[in-house]
C-alpha atoms as a PDB file:
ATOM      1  CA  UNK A   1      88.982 104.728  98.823  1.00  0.00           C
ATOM      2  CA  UNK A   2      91.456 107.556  97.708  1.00  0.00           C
ATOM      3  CA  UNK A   3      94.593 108.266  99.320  1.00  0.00           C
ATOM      4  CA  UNK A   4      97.195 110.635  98.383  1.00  0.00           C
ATOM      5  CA  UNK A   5     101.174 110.793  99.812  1.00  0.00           C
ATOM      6  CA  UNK A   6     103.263 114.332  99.094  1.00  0.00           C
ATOM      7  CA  UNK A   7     106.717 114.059  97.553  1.00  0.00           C
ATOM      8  CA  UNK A   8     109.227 114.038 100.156  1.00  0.00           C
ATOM      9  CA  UNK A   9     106.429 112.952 103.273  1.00  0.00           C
ATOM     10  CA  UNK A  10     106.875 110.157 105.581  1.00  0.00           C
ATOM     11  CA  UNK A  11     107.374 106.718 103.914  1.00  0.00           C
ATOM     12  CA  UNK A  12     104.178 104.553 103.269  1.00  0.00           C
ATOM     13  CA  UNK A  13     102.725 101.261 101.953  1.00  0.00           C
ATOM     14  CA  UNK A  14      99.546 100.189 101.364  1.00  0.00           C
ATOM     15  CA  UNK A  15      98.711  96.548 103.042  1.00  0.00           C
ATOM     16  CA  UNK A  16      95.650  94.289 101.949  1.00  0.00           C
ATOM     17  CA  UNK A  17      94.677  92.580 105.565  1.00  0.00           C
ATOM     18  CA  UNK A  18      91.518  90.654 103.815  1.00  0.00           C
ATOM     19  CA  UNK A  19      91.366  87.194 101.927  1.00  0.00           C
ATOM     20  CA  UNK A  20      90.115  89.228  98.814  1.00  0.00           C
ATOM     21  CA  UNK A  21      92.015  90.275  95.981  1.00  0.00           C
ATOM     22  CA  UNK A  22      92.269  94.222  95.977  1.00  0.00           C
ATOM     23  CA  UNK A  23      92.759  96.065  92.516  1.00  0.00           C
ATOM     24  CA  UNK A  24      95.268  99.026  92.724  1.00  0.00           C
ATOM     25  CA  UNK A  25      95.767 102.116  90.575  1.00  0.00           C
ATOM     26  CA  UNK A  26      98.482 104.066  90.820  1.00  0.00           C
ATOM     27  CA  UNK A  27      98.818 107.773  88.566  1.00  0.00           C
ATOM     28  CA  UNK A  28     101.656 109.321  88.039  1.00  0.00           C
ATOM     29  CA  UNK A  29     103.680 111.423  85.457  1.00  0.00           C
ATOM     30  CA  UNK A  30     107.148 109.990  85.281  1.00  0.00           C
ATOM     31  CA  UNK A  31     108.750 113.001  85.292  1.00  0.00           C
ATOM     32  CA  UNK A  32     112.525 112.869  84.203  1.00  0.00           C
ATOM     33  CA  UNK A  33     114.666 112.342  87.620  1.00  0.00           C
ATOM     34  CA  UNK A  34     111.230 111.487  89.362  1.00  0.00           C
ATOM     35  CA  UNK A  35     112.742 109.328  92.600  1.00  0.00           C
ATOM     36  CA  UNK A  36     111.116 107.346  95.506  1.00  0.00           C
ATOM     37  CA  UNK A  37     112.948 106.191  98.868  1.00  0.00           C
ATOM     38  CA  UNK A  38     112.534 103.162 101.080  1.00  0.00           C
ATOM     39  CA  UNK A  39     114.240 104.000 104.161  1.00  0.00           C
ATOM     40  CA  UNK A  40     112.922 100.865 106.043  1.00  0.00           C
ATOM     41  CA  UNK A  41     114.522  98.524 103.237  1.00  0.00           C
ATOM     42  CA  UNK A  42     117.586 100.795 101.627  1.00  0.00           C
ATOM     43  CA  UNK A  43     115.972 101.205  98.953  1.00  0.00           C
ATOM     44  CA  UNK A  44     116.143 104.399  96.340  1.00  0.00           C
ATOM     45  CA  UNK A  45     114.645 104.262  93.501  1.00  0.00           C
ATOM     46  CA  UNK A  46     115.223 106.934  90.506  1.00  0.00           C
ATOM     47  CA  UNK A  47     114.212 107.254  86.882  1.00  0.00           C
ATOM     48  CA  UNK A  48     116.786 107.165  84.472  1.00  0.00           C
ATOM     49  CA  UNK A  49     117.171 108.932  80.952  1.00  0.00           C
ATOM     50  CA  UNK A  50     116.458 105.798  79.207  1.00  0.00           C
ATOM     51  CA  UNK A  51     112.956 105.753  80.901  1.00  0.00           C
ATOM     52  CA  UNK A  52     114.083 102.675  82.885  1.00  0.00           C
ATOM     53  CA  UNK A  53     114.368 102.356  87.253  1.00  0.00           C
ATOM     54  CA  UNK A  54     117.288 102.147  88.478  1.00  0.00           C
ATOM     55  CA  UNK A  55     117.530 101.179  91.740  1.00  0.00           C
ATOM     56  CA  UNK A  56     120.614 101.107  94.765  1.00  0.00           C
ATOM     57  CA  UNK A  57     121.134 101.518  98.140  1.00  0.00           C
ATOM     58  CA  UNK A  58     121.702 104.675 100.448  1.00  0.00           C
ATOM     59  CA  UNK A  59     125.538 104.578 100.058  1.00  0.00           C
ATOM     60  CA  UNK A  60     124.888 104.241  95.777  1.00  0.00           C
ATOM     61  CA  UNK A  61     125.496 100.662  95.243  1.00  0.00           C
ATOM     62  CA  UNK A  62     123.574  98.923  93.047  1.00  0.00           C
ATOM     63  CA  UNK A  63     120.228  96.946  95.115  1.00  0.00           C
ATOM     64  CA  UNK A  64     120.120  93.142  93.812  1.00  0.00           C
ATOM     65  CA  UNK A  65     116.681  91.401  93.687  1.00  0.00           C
ATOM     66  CA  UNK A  66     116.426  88.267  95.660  1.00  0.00           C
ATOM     67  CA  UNK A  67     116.136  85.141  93.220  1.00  0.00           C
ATOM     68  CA  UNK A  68     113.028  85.353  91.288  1.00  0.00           C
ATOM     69  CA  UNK A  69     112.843  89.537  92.208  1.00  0.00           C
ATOM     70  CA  UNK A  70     113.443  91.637  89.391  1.00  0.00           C
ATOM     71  CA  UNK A  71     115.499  95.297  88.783  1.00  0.00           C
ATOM     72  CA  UNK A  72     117.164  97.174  86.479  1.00  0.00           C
ATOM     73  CA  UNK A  73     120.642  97.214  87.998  1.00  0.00           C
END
């Protein structure tokens, strides 16, 4: 299967409903300032200078991981 979402579409995920594991490859270039949004969760997500995600919530302030999550913030 192939499936391909444009920049700036309608949010998506992709959900594995079997009791198989599923391998997933994602491509990409990482352009500088390259962002994603999560509008169901608050979520944005934007590249920084250093390479690293950085990631916060609509109103800018910085999104914390639940214990054992991980970010950059």
């Amino acid at each position: 299967m192939c499936a391909g979402f444009p920049a700036g579409g309608t949010a998506h995920q992709l959900v594995n409903r079997t009791d198989r594991d599923v391998t997933y490859l994602e491509i990409g270039d990482r352009t500088a300032g390259d962002e994603a949004f999560y509008p169901a969760d608050d979520i944005r997500a934007a590249l920084g200078p250093d390479g690293k995600w950085r990631f916060t919530h609509k109103d800018g302030t910085p999104y914390v991981a639940e214990a054992g999550g991980q970010n950059t913030a």
